[in-house]
N, C-alpha and C. Protein backbone atom coordinates (compact mmCIF):
# COMPACT_ATOMS: atom_id res chain seq x y z
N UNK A 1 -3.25 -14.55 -7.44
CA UNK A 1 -3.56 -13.37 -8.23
C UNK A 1 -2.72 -13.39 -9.48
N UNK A 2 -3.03 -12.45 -10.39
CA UNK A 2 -2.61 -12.81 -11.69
C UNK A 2 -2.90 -11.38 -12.73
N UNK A 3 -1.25 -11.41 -13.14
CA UNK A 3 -1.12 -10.57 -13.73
C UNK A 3 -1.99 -9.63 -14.89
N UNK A 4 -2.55 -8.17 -14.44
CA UNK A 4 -3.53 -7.48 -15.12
C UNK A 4 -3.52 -8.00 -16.75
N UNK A 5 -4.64 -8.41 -17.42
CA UNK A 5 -4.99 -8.80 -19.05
C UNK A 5 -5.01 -7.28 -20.03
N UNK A 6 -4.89 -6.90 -21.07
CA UNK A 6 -5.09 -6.75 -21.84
C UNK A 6 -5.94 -6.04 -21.92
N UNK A 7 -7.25 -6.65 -21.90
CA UNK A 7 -8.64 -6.21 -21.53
C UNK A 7 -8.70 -5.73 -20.29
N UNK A 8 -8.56 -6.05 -18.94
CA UNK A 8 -8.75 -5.09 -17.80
C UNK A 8 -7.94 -3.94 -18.33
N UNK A 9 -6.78 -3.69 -19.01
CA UNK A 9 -5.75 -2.02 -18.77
C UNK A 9 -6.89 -1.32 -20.00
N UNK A 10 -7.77 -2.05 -20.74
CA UNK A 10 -8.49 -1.48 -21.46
C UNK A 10 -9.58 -0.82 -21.06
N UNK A 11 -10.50 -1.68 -20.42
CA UNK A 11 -11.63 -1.09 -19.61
C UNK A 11 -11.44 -0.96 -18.47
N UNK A 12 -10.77 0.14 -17.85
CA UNK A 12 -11.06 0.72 -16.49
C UNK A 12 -12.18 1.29 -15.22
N UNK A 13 -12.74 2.39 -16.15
CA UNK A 13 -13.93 2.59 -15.35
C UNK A 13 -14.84 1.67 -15.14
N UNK A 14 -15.64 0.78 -16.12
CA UNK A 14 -16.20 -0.59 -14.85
C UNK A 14 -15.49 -1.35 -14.23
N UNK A 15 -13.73 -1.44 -14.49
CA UNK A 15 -13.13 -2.09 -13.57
C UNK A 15 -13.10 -1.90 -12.20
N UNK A 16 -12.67 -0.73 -12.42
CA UNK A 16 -12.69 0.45 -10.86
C UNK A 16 -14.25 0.22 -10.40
N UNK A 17 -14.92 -0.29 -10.82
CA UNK A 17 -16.05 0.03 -9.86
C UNK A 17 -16.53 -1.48 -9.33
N UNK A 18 -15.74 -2.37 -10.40
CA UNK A 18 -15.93 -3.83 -9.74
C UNK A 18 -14.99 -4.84 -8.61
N UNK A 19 -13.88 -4.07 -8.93
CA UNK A 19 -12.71 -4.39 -8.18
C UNK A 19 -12.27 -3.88 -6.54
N UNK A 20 -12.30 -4.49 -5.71
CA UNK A 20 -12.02 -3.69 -4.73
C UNK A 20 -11.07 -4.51 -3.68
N UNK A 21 -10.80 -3.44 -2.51
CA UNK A 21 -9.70 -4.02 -1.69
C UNK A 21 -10.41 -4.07 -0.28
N UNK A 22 -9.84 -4.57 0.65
CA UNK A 22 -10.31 -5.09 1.60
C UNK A 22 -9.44 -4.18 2.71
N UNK A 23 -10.62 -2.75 3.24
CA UNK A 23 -9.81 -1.81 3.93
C UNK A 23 -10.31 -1.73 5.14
N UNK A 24 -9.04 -1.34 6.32
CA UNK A 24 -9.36 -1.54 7.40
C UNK A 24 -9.80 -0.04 7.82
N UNK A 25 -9.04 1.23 7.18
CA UNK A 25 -9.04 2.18 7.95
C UNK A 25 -8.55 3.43 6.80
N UNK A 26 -9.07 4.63 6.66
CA UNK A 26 -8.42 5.56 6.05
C UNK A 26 -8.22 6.91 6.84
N UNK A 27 -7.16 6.97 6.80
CA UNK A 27 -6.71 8.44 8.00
C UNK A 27 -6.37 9.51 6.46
N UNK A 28 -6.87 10.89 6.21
CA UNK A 28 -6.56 11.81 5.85
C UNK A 28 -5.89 12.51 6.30
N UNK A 29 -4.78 13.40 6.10
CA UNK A 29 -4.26 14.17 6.84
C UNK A 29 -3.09 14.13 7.82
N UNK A 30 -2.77 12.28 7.80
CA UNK A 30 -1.70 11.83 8.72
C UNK A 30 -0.53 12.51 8.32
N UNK A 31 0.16 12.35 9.27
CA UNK A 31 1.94 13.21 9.33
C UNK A 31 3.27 12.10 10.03
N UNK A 32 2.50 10.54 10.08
CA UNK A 32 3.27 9.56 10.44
C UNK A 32 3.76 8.21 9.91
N UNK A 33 2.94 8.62 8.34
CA UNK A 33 2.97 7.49 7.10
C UNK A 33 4.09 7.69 6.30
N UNK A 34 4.70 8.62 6.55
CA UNK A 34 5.32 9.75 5.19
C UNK A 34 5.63 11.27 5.10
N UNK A 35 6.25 11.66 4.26
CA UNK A 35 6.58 13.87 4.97
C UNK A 35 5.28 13.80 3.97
N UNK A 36 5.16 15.12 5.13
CA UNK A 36 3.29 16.00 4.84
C UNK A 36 2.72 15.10 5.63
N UNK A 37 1.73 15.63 4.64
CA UNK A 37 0.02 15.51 5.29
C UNK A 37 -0.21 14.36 4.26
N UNK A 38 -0.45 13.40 4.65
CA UNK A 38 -1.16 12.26 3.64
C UNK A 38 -2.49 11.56 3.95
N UNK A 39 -2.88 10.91 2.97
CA UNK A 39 -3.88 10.34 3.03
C UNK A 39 -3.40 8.59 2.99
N UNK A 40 -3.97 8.29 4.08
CA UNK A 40 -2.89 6.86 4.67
C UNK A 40 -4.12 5.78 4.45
N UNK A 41 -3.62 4.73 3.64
CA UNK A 41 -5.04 3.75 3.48
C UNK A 41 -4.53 2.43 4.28
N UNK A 42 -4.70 1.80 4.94
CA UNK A 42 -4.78 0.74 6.05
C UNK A 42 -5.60 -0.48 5.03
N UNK A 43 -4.69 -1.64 4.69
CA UNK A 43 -5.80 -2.97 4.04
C UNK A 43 -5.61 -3.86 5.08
N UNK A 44 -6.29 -4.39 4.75
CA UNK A 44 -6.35 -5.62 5.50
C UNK A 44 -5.61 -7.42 5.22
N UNK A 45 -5.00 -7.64 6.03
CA UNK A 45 -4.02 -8.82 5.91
C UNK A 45 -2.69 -8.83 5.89
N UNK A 46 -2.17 -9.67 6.97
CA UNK A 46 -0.81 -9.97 6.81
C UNK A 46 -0.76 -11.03 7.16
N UNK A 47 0.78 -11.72 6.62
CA UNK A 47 1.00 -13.16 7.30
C UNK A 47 2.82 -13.06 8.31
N UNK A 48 3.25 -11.90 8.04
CA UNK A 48 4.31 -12.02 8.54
C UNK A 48 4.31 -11.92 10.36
N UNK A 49 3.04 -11.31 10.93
CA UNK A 49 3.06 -11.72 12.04
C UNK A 49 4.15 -11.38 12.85
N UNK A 50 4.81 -10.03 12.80
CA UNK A 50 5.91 -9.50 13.42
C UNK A 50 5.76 -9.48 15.21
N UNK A 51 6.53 -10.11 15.50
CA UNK A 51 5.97 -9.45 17.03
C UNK A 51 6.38 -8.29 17.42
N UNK A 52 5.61 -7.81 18.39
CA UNK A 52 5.92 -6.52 18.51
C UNK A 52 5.18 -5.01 17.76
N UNK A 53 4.61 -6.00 16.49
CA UNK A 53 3.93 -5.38 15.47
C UNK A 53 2.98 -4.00 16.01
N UNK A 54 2.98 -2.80 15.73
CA UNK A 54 1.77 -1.77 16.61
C UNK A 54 0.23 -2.30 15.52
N UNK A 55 0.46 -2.94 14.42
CA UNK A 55 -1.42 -2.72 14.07
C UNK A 55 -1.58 -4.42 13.64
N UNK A 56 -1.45 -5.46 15.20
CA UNK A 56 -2.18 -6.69 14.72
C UNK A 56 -3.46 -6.83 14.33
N UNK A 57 -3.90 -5.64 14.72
CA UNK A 57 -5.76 -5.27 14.13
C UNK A 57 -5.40 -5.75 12.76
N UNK A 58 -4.45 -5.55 11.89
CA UNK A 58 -4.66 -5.39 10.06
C UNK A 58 -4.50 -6.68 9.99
N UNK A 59 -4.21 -7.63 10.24
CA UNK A 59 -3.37 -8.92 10.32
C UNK A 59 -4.91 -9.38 9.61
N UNK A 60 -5.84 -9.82 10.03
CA UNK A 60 -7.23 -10.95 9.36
C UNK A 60 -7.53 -10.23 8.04
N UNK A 61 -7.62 -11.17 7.74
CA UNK A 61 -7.71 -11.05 6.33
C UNK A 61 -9.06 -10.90 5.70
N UNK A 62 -9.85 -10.89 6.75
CA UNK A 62 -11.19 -10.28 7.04
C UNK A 62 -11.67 -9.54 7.87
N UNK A 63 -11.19 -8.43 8.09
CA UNK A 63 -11.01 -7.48 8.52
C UNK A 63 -11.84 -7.11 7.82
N UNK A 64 -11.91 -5.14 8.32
CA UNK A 64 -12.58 -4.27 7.80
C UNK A 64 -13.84 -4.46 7.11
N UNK A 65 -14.10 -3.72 5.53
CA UNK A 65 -14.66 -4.16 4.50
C UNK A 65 -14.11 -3.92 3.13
N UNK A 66 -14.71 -4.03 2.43
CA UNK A 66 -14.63 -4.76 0.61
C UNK A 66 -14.64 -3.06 0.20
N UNK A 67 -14.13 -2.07 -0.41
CA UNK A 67 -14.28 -1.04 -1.06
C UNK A 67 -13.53 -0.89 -2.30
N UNK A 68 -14.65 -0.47 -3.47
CA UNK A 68 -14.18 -0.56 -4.95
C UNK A 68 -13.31 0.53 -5.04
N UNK A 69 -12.49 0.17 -6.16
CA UNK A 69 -11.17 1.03 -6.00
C UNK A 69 -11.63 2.51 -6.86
N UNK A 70 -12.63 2.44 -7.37
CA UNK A 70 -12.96 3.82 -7.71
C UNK A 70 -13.86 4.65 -6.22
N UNK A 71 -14.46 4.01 -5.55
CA UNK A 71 -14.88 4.92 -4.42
C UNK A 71 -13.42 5.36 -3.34
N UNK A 72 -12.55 4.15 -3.46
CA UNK A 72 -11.12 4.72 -3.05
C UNK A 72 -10.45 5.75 -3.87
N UNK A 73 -10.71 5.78 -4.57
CA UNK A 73 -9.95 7.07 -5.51
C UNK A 73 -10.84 8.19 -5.26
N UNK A 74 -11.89 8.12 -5.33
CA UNK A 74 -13.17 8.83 -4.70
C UNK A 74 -12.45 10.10 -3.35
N UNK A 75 -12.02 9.27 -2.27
CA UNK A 75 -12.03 9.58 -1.27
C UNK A 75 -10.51 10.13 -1.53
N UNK A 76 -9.57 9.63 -2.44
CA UNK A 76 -8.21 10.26 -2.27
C UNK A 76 -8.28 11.80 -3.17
N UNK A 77 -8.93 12.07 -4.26
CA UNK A 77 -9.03 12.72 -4.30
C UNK A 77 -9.88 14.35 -4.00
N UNK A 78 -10.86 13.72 -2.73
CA UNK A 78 -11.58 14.75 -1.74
C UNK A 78 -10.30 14.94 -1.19
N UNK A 79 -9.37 14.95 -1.00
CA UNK A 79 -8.41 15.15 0.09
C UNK A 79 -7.31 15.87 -0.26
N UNK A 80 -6.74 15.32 -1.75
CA UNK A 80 -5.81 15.57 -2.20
C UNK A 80 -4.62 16.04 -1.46
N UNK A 81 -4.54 15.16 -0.64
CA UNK A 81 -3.36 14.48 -0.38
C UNK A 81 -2.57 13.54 -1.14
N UNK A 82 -0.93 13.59 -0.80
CA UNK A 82 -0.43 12.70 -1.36
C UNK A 82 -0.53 11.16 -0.60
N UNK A 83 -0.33 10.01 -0.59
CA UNK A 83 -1.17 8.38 -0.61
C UNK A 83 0.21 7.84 0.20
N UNK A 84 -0.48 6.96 1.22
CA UNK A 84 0.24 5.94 1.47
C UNK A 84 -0.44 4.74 2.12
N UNK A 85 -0.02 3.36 1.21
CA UNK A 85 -1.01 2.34 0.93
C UNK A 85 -0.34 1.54 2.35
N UNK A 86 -0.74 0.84 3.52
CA UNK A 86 -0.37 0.17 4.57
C UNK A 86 -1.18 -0.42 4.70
N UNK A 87 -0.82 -1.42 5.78
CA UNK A 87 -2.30 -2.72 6.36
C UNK A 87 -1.20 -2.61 7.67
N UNK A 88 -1.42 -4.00 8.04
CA UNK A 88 -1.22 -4.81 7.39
C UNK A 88 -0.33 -5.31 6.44
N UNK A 89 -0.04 -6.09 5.11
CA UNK A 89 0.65 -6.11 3.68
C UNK A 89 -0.05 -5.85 2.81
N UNK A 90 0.31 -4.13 2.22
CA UNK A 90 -0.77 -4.38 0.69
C UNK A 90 -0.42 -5.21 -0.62
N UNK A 91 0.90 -5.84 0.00
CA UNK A 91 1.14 -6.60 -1.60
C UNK A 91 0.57 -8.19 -1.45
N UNK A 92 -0.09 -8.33 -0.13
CA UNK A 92 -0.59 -9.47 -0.05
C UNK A 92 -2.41 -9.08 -1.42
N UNK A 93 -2.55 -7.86 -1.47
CA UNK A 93 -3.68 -7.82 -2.07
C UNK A 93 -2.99 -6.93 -3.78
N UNK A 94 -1.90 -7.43 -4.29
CA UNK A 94 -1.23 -6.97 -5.15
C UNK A 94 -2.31 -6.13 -6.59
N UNK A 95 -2.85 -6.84 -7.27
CA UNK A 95 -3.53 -6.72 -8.14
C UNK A 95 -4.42 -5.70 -7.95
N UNK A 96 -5.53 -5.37 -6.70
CA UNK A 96 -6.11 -4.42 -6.42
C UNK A 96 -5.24 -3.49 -6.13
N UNK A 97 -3.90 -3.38 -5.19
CA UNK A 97 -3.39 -2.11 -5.56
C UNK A 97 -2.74 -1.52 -6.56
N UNK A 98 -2.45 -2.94 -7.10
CA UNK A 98 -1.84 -1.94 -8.96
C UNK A 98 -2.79 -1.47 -9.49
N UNK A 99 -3.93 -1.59 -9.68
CA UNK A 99 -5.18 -0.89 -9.81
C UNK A 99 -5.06 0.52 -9.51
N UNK A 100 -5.38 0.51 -7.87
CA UNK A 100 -4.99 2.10 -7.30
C UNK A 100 -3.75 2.73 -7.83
N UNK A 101 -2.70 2.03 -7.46
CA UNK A 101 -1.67 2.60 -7.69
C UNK A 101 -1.86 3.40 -9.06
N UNK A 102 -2.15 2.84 -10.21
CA UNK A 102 -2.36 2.86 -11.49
C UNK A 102 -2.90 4.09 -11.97
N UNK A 103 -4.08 4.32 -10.93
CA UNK A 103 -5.06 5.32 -11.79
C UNK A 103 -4.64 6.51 -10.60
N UNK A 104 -4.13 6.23 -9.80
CA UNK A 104 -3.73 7.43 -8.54
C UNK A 104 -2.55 8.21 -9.55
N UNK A 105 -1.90 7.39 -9.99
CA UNK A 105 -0.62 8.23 -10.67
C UNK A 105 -1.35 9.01 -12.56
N UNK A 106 -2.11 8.33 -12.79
CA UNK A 106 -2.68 8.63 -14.05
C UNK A 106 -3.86 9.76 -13.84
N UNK A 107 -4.53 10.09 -13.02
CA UNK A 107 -5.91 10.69 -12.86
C UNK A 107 -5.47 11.51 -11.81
N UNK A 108 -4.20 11.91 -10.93
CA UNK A 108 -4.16 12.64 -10.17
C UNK A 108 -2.87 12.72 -10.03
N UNK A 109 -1.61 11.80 -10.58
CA UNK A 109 -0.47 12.42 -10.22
C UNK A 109 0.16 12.65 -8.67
N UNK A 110 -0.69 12.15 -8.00
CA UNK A 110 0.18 12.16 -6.60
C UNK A 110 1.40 11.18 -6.18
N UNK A 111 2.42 11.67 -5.11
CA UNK A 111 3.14 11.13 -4.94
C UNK A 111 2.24 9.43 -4.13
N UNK A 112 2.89 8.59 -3.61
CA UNK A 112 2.52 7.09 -3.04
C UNK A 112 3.81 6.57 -2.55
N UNK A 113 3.96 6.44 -1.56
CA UNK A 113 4.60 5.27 -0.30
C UNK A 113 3.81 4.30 0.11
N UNK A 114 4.40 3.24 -0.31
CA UNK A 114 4.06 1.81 0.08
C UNK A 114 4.93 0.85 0.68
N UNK A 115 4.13 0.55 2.05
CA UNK A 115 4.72 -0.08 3.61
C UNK A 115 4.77 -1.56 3.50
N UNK A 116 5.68 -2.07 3.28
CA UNK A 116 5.43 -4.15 3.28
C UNK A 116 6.49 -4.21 4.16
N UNK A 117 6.11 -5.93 4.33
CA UNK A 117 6.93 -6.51 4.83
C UNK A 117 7.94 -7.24 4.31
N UNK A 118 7.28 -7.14 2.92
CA UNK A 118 8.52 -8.07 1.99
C UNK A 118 10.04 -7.02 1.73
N UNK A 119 11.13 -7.76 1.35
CA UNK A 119 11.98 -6.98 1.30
C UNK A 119 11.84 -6.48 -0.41
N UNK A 120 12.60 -5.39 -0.58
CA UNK A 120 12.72 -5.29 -1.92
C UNK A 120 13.24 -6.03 -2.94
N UNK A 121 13.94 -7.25 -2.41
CA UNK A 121 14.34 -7.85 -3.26
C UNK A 121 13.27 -8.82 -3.46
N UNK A 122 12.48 -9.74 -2.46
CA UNK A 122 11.82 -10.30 -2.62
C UNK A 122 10.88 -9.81 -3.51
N UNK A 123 10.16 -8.83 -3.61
CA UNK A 123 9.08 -8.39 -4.34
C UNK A 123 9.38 -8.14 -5.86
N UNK A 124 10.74 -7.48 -6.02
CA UNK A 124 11.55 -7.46 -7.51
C UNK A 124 11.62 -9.11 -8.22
N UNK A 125 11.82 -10.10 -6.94
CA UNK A 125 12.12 -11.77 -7.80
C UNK A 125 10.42 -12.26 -7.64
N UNK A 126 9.59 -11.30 -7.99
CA UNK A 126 8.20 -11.91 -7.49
C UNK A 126 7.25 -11.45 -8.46
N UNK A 127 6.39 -11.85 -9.73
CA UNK A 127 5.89 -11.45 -10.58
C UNK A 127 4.62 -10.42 -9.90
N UNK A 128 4.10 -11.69 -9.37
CA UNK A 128 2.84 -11.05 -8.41
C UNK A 128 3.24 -9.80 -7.26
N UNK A 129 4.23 -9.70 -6.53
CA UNK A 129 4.54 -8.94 -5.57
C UNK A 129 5.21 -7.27 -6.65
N UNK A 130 6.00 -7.41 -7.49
CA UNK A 130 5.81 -6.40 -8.07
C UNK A 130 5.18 -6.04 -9.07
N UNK A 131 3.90 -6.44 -9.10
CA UNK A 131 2.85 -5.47 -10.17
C UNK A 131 3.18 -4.19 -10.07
N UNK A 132 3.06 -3.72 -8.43
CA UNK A 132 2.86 -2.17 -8.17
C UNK A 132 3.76 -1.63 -8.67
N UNK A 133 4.59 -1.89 -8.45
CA UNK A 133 5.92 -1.03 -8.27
C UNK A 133 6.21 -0.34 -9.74
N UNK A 134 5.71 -0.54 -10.72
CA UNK A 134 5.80 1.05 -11.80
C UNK A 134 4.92 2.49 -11.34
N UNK A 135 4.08 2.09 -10.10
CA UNK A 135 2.86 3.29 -9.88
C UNK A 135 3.52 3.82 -8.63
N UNK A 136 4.40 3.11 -7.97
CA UNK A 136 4.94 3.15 -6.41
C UNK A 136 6.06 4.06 -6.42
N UNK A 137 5.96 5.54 -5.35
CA UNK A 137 7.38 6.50 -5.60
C UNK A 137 8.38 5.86 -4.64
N UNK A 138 7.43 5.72 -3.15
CA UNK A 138 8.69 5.29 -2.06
C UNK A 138 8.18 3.78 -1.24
N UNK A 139 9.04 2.75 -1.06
CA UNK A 139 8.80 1.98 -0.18
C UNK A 139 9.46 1.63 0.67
N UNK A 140 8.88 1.61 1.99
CA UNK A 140 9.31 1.10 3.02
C UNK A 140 9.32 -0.67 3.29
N UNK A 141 10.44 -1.00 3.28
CA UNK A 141 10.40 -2.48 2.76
C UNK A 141 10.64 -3.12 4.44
N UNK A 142 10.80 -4.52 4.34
CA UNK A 142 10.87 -5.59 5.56
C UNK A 142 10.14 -4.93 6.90
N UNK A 143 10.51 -6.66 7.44
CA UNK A 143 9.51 -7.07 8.74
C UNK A 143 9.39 -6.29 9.74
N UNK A 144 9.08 -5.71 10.42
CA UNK A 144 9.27 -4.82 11.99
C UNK A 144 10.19 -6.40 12.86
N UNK A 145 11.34 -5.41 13.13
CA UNK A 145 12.11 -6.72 14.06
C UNK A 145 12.06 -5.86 15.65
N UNK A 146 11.63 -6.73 16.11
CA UNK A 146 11.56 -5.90 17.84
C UNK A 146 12.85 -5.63 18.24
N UNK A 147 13.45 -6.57 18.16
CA UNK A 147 14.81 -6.35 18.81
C UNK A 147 15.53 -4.74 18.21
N UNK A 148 15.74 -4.50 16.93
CA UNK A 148 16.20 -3.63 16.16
C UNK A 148 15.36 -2.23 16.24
N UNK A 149 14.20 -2.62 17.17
CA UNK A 149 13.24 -1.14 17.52
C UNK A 149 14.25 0.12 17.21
N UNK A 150 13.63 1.37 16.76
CA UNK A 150 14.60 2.45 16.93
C UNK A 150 13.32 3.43 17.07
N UNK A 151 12.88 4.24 17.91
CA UNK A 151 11.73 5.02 18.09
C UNK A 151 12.35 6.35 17.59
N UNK A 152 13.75 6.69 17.22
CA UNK A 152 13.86 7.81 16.52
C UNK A 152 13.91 7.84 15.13
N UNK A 153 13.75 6.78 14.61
CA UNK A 153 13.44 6.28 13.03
C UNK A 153 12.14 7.27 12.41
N UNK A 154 12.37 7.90 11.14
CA UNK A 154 11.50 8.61 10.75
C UNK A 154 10.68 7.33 9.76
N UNK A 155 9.86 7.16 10.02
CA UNK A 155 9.02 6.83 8.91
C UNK A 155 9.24 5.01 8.68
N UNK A 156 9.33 4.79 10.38
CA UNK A 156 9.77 3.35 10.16
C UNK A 156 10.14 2.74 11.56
N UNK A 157 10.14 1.46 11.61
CA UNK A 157 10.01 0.96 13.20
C UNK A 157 11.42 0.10 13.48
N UNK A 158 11.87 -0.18 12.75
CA UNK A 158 13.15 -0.86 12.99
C UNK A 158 14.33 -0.83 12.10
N UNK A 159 15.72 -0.59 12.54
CA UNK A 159 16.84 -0.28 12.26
C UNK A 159 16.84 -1.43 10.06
N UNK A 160 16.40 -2.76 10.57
CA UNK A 160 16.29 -3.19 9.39
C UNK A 160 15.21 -2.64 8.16
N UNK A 161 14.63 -2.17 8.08
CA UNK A 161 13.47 -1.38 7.61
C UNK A 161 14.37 -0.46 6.67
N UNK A 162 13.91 -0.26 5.62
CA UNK A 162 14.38 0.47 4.32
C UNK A 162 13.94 1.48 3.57
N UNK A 163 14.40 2.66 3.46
CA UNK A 163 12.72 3.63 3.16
C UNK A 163 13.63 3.57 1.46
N UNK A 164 12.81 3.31 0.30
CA UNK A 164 13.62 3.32 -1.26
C UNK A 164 13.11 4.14 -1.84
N UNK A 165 13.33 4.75 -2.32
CA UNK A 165 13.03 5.79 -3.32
C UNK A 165 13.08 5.67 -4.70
N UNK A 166 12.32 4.55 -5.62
CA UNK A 166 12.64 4.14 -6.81
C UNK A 166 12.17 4.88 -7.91
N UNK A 167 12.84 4.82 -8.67
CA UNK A 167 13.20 6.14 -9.68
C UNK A 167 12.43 5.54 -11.08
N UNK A 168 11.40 5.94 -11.86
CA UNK A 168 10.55 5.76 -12.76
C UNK A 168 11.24 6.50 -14.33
């Protein structure tokens, strides 16, 4: 994948309607993605393969189906809820969510938590892995480690797990 042109940040609306991500699942209203009520989007694909992992469902990378990121914006703003992008890895599908990310913060202003497996540093030394992260408020960074389980963890499955709060 490869860094947004010039011309795509120019023409959006047929972008948004040509571009899409590969989603497994959208829960409105969840209270286990993030504080509140959110609107939790599930993509599809991972490669980190955590064991122990609770959603190996997101793992194929053909999963779900193909939805353009304007019928996803579609649906986030019937809800208006604030967003949180999960699979799976959504930075395995980087480019389509800087997309979302993009026009979620521009056309509606909601807050966004975004769940990887990469660590934050990795994704900061990673051109492709941080596209998002100018549209992104909070991320929950690294792998689910079984061993490090903590079931009283808010908003996260293992003691190594990082919730960041990066400041725009």
């Amino acid at each position: 994948m490869t860094a947004l042109s010039t011309n795509e940040l120019q023409e959006p609306e047929e972008l948004l309607k040509q571009k899409t991500l590969r989603v497994i699942d959208i829960i409105d209203g969840t209270s286990v993605d993030g504080p509140g009520l959110r609107t939790s989007i599930y993509l599809a694909g991972c490669r980190h393969a955590c064991p122990g992992c609770h959603n190996p469902s997101t793992w194929d990378f053909a999963a779900g189906q193909d939805m353009s990121i304007a019928s996803l914006l579609d649906v986030i703003e019937e809800a208006e809820f604030p967003v949180t992008i999960s699979g799976g890895d959504p930075l395995y599908q980087s480019e389509g969510v800087t997309l979302l990310a993009r026009e979620i913060k521009r056309r509606l202003g909601l807050d966004i938590w975004l769940y990887t497996g990469f660590t934050i540093e990795e994704i900061r030394a990673s051109e492709r892995l941080s596209q998002p992260l100018p549209y992104i408020d909070t991320i929950v960074d690294g792998p689910f480690i079984e061993s490090k389980r903590d079931p009283s963890l808010h908003f996260r499955g293992s003691t190594n797990q990082r919730i960041i709060h990066l400041k725009h």
